[in-house]
PDB file of N, CA and C in Angstrom:
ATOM      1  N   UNK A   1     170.189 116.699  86.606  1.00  0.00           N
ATOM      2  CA  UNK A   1     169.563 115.674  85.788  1.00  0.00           C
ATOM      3  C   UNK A   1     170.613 114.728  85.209  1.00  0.00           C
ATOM      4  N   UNK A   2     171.880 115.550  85.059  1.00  0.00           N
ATOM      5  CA  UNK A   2     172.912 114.610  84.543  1.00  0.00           C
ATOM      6  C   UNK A   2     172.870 113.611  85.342  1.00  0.00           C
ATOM      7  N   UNK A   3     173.622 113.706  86.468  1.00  0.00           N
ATOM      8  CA  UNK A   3     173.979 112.754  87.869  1.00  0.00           C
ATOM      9  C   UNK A   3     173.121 112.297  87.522  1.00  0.00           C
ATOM     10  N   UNK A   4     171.838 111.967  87.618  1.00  0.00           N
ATOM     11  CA  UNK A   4     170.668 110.988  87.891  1.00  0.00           C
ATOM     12  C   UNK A   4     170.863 110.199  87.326  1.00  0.00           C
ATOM     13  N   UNK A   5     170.995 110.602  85.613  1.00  0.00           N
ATOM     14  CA  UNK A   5     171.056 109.630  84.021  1.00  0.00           C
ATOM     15  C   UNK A   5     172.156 108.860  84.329  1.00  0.00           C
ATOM     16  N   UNK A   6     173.067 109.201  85.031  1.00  0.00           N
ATOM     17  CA  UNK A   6     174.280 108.589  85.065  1.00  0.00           C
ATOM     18  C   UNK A   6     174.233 107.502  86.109  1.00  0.00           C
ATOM     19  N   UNK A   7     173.451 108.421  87.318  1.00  0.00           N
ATOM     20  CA  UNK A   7     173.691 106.892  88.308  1.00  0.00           C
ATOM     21  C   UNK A   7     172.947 106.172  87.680  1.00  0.00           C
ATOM     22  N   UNK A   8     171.626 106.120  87.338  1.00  0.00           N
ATOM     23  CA  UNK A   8     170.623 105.072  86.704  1.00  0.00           C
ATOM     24  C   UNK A   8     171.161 104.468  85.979  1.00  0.00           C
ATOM     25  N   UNK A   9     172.122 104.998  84.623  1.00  0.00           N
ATOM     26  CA  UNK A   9     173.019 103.603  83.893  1.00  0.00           C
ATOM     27  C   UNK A   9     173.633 102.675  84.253  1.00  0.00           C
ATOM     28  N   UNK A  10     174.259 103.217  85.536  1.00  0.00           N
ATOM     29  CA  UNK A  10     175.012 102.381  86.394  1.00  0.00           C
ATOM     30  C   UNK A  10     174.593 100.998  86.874  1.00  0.00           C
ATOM     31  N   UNK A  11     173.502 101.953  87.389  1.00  0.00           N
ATOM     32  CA  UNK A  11     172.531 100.717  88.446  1.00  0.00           C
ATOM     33  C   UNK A  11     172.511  99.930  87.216  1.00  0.00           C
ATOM     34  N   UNK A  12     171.299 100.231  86.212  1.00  0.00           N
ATOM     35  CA  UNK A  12     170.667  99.067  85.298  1.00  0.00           C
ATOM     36  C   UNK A  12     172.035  98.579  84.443  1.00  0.00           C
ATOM     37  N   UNK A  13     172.804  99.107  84.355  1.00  0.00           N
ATOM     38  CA  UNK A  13     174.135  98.384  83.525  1.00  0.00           C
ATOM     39  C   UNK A  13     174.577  97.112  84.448  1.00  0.00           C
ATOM     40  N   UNK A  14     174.506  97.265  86.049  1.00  0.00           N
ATOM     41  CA  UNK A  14     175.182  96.369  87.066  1.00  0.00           C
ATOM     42  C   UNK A  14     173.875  95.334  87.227  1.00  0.00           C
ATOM     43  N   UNK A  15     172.943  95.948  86.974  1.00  0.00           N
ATOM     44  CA  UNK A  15     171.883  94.730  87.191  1.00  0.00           C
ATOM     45  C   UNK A  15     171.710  93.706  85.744  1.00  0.00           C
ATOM     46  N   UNK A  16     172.042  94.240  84.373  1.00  0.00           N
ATOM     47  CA  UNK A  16     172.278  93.501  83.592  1.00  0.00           C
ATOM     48  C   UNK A  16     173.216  92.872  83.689  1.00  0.00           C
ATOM     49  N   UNK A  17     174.546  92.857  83.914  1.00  0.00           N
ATOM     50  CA  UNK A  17     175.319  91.581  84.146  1.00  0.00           C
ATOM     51  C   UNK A  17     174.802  91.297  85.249  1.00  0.00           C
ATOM     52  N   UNK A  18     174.708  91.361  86.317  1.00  0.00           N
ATOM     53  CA  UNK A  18     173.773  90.279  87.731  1.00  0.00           C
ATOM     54  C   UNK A  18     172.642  89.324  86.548  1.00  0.00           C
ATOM     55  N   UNK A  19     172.048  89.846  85.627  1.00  0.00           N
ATOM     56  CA  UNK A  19     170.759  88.787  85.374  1.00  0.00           C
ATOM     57  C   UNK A  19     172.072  87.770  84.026  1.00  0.00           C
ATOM     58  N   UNK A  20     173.224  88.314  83.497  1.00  0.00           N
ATOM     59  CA  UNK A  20     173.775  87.314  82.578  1.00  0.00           C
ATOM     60  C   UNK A  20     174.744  86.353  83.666  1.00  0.00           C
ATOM     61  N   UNK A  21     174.931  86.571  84.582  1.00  0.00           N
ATOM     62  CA  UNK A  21     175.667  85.658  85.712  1.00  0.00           C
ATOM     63  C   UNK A  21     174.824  84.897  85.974  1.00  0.00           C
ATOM     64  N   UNK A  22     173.013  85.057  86.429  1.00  0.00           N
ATOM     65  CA  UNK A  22     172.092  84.130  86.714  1.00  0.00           C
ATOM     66  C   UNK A  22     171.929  83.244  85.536  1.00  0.00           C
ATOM     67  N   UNK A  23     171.815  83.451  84.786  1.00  0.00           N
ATOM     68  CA  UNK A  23     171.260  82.824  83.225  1.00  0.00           C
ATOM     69  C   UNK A  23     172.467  81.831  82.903  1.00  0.00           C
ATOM     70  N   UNK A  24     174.163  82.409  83.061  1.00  0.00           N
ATOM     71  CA  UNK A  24     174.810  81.317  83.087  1.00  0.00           C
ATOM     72  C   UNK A  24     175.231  80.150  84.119  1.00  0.00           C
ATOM     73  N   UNK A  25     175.294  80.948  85.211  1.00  0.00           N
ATOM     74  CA  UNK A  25     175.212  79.583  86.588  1.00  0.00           C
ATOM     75  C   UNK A  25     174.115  78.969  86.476  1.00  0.00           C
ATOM     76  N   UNK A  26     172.628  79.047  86.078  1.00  0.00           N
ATOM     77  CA  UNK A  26     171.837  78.404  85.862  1.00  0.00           C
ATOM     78  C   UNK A  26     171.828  77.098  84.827  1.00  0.00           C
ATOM     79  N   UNK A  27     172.919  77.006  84.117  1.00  0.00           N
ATOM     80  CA  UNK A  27     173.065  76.149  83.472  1.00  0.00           C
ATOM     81  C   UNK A  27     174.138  75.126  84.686  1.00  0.00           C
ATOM     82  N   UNK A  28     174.960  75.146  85.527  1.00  0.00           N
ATOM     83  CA  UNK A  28     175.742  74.669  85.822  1.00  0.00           C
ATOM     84  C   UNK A  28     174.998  74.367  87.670  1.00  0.00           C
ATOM     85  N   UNK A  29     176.029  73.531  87.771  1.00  0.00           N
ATOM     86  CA  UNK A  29     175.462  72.684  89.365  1.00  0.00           C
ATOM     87  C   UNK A  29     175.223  73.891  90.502  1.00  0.00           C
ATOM     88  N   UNK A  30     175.754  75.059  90.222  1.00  0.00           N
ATOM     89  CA  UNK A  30     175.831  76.253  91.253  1.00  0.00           C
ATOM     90  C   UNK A  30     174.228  76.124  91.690  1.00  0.00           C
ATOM     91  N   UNK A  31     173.697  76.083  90.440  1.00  0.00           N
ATOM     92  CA  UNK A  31     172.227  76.632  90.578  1.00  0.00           C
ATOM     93  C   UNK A  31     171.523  75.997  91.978  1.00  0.00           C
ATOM     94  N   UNK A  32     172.004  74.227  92.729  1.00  0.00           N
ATOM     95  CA  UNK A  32     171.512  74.299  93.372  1.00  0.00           C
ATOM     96  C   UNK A  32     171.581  74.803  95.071  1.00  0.00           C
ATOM     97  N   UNK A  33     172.707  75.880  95.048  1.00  0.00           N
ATOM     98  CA  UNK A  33     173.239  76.845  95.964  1.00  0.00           C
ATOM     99  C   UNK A  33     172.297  77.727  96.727  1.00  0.00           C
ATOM    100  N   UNK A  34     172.701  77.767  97.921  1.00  0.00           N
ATOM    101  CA  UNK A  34     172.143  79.430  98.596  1.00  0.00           C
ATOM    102  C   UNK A  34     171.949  80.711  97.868  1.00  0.00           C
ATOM    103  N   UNK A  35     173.655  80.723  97.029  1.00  0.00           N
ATOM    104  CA  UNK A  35     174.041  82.190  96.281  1.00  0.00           C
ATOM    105  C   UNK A  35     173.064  82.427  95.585  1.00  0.00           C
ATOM    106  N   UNK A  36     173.093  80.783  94.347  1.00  0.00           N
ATOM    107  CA  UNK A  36     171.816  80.772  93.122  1.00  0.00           C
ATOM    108  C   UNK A  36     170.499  80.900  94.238  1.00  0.00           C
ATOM    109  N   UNK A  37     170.172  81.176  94.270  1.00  0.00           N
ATOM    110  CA  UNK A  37     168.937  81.226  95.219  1.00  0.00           C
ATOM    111  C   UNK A  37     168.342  82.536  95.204  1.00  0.00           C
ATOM    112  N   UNK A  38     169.683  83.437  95.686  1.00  0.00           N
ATOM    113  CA  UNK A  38     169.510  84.567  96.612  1.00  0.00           C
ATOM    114  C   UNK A  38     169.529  85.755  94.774  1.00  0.00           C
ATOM    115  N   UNK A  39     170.507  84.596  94.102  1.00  0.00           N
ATOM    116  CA  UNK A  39     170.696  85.679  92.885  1.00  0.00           C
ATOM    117  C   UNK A  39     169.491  85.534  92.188  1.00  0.00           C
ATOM    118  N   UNK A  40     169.005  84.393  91.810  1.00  0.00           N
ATOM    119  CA  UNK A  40     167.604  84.701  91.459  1.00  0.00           C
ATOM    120  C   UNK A  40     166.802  85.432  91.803  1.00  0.00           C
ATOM    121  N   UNK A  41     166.063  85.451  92.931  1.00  0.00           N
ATOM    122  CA  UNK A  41     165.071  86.292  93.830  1.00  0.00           C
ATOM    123  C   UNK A  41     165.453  87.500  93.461  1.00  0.00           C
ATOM    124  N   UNK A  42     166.709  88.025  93.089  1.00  0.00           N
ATOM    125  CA  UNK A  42     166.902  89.849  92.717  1.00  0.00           C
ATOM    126  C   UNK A  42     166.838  89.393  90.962  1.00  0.00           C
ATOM    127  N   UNK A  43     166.683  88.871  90.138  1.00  0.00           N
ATOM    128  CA  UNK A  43     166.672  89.344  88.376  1.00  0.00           C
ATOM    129  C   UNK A  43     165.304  88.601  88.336  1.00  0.00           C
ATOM    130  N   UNK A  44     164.823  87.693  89.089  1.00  0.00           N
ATOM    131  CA  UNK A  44     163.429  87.063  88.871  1.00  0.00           C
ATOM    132  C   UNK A  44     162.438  88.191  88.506  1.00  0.00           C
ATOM    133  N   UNK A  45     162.125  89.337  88.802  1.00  0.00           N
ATOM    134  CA  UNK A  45     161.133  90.212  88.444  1.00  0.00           C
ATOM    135  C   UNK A  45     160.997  90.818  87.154  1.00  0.00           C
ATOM    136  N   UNK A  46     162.322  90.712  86.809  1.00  0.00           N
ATOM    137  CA  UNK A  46     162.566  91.132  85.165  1.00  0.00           C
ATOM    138  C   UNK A  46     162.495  90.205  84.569  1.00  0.00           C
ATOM    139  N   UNK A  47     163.352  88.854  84.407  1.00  0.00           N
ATOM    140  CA  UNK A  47     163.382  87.888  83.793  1.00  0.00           C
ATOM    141  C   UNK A  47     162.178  86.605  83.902  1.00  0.00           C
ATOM    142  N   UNK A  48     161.548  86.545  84.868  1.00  0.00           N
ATOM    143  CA  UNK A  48     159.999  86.304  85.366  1.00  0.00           C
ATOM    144  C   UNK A  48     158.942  86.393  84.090  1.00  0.00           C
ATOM    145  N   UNK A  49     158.885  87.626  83.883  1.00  0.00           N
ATOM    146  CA  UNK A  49     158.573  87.580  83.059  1.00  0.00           C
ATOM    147  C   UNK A  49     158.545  87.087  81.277  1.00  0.00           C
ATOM    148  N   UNK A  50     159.650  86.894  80.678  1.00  0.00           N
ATOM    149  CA  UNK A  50     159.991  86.605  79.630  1.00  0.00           C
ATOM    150  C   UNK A  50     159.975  84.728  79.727  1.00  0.00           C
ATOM    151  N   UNK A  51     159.775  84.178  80.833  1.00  0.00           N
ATOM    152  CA  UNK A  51     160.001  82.780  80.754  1.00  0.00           C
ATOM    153  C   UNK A  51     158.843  82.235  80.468  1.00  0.00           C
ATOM    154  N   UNK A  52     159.223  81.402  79.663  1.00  0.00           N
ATOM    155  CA  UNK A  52     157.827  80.568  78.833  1.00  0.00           C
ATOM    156  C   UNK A  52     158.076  81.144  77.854  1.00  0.00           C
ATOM    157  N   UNK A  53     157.867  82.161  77.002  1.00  0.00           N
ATOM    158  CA  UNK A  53     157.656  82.438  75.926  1.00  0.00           C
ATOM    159  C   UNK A  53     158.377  81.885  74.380  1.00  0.00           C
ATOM    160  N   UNK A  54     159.427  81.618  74.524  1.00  0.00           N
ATOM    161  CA  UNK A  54     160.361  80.858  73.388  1.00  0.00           C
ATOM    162  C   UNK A  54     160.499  79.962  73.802  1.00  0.00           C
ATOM    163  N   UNK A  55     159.964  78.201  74.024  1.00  0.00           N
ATOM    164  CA  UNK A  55     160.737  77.261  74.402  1.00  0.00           C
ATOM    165  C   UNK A  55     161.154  76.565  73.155  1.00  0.00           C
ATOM    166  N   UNK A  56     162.327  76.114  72.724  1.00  0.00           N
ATOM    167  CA  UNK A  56     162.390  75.043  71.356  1.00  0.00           C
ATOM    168  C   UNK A  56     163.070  73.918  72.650  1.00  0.00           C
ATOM    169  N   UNK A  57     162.243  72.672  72.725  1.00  0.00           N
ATOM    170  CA  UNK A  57     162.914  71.482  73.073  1.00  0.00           C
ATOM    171  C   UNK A  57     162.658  71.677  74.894  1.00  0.00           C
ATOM    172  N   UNK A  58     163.827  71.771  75.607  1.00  0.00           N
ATOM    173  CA  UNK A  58     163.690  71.892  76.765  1.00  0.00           C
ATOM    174  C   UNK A  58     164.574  73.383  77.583  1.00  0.00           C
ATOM    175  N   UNK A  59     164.700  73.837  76.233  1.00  0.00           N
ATOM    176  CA  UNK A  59     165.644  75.105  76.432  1.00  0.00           C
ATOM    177  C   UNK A  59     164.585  76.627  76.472  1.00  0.00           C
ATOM    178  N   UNK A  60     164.374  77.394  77.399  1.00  0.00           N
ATOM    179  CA  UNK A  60     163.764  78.401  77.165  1.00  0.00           C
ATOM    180  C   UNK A  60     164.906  79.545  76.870  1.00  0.00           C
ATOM    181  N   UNK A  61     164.442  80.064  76.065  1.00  0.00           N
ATOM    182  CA  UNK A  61     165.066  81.155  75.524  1.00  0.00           C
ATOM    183  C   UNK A  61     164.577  82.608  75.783  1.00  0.00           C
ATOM    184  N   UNK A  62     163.251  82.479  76.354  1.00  0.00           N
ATOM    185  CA  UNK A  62     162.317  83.598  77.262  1.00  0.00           C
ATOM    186  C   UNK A  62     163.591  84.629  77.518  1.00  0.00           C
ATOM    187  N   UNK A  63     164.424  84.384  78.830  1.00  0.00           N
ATOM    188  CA  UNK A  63     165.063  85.130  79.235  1.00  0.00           C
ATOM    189  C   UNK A  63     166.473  86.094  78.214  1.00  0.00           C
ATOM    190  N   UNK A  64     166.582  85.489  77.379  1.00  0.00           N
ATOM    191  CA  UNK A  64     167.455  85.790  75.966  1.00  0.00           C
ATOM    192  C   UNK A  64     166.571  86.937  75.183  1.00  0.00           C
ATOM    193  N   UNK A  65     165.488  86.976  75.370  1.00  0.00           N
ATOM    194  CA  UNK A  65     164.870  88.055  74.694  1.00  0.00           C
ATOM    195  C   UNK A  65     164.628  89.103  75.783  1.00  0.00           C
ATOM    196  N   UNK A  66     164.487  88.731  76.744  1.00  0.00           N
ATOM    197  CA  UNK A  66     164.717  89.871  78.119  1.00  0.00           C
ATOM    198  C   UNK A  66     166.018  90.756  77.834  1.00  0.00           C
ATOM    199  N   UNK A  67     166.868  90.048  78.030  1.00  0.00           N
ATOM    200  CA  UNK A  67     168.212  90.500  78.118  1.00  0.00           C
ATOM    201  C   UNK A  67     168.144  91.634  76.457  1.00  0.00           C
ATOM    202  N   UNK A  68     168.140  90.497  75.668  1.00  0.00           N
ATOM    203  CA  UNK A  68     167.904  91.885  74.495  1.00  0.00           C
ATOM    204  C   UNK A  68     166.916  93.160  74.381  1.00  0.00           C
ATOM    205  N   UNK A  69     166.342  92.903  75.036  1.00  0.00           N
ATOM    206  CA  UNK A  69     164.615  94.152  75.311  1.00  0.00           C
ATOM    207  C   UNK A  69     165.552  95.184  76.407  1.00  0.00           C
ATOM    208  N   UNK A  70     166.417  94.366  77.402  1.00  0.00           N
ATOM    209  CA  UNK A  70     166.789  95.169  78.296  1.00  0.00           C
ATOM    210  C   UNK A  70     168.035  96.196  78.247  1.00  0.00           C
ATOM    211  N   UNK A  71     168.845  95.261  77.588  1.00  0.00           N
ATOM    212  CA  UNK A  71     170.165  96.085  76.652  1.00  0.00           C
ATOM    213  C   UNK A  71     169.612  97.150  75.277  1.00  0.00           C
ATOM    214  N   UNK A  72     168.714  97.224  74.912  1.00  0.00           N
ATOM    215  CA  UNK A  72     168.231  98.007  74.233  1.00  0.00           C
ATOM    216  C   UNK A  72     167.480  99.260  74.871  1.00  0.00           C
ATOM    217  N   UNK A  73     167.099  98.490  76.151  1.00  0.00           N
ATOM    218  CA  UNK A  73     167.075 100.153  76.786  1.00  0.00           C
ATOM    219  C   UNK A  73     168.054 100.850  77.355  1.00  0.00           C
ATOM    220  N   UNK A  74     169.347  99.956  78.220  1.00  0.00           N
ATOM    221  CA  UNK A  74     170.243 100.715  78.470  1.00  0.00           C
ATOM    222  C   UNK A  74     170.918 101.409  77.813  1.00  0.00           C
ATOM    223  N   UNK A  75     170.864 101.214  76.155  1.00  0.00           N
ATOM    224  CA  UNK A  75     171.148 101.839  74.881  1.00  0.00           C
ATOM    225  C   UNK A  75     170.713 103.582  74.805  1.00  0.00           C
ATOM    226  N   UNK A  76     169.295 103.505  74.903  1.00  0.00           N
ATOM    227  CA  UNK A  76     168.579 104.691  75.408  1.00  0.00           C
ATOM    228  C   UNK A  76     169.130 105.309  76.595  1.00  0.00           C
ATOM    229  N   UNK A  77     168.918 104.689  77.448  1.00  0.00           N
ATOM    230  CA  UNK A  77     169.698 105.566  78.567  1.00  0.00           C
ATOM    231  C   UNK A  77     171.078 105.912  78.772  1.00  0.00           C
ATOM    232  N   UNK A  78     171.766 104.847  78.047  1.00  0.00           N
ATOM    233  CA  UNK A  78     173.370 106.023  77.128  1.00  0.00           C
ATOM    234  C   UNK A  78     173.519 107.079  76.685  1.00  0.00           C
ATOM    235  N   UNK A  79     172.337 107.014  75.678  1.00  0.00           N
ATOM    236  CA  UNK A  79     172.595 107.768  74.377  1.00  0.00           C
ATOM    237  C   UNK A  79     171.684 108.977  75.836  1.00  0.00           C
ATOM    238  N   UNK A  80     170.916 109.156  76.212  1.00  0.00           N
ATOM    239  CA  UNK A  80     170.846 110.417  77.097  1.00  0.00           C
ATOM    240  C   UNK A  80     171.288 111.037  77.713  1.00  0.00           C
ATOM    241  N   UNK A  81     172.937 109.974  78.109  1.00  0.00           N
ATOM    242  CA  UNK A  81     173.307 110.628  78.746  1.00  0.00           C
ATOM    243  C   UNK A  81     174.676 111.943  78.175  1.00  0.00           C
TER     244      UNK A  81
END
């Protein structure tokens, strides 16, 4: 059960920075790339969700509360391990 807890942090620890790399090339010209493309399509299912929900102006902040909802679980799955 250990091993498991452990690979699983891994994974979701490596997929949280993959979705803070999308969120910041998304601000910059990358975004209109193959890479940005391909990196979206893998954090879009998590972060998909949270968009729309906070916009002030033309800035959504949706995905900023993802990231915090999501680092708060990898928190949990630390502390289990």
């Amino acid at each position: 059960m250990q091993i498991f807890l452990t690979i699983a942090y891994y994974v979701l620890a490596t997929y949280f920075y993959v979705m803070i790399i999308s969120i910041l090339l998304g601000w910059t010209p990358i975004r209109n790339t193959n890479f940005y493309y391909h990196l979206e399509k893998i954090v879009s299912p998590y972060l998909g969700i949270f968009r729309g929900w906070f916009v002030i102006s033309s800035i959504d902040f949706g995905p900023m509360i993802g990231l915090i909802l999501y680092q708060m679980i990898l928190g949990v799955v630390a502390r289990a391990i």
